[in-house]
Protein backbone atom coordinates (compact mmCIF):
# COMPACT_ATOMS: atom_id res chain seq x y z
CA UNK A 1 96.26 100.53 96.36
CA UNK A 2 93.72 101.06 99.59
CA UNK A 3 94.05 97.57 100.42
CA UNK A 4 97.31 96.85 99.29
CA UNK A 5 98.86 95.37 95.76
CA UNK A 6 102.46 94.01 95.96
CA UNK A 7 102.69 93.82 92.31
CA UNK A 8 101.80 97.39 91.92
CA UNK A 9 103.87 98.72 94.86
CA UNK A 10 101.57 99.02 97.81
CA UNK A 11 102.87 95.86 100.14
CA UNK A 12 100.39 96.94 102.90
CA UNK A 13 96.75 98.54 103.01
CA UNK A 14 96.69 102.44 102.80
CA UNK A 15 94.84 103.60 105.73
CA UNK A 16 95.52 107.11 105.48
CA UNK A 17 94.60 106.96 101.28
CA UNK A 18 91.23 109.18 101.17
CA UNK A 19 91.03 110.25 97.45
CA UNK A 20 91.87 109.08 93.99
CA UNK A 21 91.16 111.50 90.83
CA UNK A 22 91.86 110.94 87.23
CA UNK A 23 94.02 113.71 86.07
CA UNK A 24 94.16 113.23 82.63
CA UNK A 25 93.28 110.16 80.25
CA UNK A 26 96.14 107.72 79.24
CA UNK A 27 95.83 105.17 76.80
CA UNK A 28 97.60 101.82 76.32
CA UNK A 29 99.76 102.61 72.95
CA UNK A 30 101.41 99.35 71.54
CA UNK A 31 103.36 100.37 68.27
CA UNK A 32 105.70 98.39 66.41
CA UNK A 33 108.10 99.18 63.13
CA UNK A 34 106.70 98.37 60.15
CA UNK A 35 109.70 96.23 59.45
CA UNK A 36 109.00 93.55 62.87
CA UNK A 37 106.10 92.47 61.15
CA UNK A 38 104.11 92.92 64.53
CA UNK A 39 100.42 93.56 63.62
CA UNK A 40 98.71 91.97 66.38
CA UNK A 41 99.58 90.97 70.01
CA UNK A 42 100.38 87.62 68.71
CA UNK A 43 102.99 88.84 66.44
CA UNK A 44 104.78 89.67 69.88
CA UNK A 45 106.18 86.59 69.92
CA UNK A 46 109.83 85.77 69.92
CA UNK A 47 109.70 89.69 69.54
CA UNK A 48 111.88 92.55 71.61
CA UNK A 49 109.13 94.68 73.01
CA UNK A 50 109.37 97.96 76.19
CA UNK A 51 107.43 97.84 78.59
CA UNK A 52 108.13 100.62 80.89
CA UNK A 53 109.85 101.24 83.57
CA UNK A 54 109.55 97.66 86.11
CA UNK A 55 105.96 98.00 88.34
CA UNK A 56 105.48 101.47 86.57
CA UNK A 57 101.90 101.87 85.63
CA UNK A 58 102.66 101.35 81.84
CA UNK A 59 104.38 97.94 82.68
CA UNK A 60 101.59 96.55 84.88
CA UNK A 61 99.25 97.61 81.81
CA UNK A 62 101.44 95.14 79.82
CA UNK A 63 101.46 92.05 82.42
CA UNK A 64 97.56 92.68 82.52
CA UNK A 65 96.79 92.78 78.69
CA UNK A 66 99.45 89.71 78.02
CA UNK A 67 97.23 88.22 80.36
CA UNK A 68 93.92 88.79 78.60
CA UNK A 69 95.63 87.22 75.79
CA UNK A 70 97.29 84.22 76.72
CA UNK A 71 100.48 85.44 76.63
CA UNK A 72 103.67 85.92 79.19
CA UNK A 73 106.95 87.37 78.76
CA UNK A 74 108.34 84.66 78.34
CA UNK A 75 106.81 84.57 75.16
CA UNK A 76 108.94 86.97 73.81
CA UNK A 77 112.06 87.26 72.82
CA UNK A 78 113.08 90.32 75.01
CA UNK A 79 111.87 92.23 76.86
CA UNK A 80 113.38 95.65 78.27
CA UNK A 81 112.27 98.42 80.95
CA UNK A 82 112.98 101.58 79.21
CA UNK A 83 111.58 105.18 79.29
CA UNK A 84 109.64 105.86 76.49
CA UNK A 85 112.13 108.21 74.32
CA UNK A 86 115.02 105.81 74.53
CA UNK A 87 112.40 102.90 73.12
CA UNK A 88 111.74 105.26 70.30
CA UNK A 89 115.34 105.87 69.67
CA UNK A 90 116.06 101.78 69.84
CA UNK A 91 113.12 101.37 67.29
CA UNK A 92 114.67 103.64 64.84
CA UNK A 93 117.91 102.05 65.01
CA UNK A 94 116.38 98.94 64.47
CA UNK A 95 117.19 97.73 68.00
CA UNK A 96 113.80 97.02 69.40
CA UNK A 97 110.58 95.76 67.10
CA UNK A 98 108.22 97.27 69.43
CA UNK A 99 106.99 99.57 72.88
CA UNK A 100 103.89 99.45 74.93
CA UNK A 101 103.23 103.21 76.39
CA UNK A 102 100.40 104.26 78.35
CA UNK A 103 99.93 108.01 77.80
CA UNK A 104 97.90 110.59 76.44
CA UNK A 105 97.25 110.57 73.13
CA UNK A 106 99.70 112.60 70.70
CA UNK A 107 102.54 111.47 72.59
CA UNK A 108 106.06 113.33 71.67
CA UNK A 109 107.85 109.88 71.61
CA UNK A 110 105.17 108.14 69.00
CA UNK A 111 104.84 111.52 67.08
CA UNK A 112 108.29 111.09 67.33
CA UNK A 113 108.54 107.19 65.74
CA UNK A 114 106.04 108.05 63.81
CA UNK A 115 107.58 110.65 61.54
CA UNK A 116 111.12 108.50 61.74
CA UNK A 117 110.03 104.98 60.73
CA UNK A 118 106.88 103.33 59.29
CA UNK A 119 104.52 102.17 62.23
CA UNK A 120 102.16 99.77 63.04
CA UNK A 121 100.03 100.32 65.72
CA UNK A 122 98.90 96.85 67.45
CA UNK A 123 95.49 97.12 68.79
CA UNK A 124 94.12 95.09 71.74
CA UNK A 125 90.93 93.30 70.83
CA UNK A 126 88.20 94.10 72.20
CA UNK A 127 87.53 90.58 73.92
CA UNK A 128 91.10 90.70 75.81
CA UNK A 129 89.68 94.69 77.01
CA UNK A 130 86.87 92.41 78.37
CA UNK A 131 88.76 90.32 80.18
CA UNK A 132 90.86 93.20 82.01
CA UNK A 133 87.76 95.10 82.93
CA UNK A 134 88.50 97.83 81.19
């Protein structure tokens, strides 16, 4: 952000920016139903996946650990910009195969999935971390 990121939001640098602190920790949470057959990013494929709301900080997570792993939206069959409740609600009605939220852990909307529909949660190997820096 300090020296400007058009992807993320900040066209320009941030000369007036003098302090960044982590609040709290989020964590990158890719779940899937049990029924897409998504185990792995891979499985993604031809898939309907939500990412977030578009240049949020959950959707940029996304475009960087597609990235890591060789893989673009395009790769997908859909993808959709949604808050993370209503991507919980589409995943129960059997609407959407899959979300990517970046939160704290014990989330209301994965508790939420979780104790609605059968879940698999689609972990990011460790070599793709790697490559983001992480």
């Amino acid at each position: 952000a300090a020296e400007g990121n058009t992807e993320a939001g900040f066209p320009g640098k941030l000369d007036k920016l003098r302090g960044i602190a982590a609040i709290y920790p989020n964590y990158i949470q890719i779940v899937a139903s049990q029924d897409s057959g998504i185990k792995t990013l891979a499985d993604l494929k031809g898939k309907s996946l939500s990412v977030g709301a578009p240049a949020s900080g959950t959707e940029l997570n996304a475009r960087a650990i597609f990235a890591a792993a060789g893989l673009k939206y395009e790769d997908l069959g859909r993808v959709e910009y949604l808050p993370f409740a209503e991507s919980v609600e589409l995943i129960k009605n059997r609407q959407l195969d899959a979300t990517l939220q970046s939160a704290g852990l014990g989330v209301a909307s994965i508790r939420d999935l979780a104790t609605s529909v059968p879940i698999n949660v689609v972990a990011v190997p460790a070599d793709d971390v790697a490559k983001i820096g992480a």
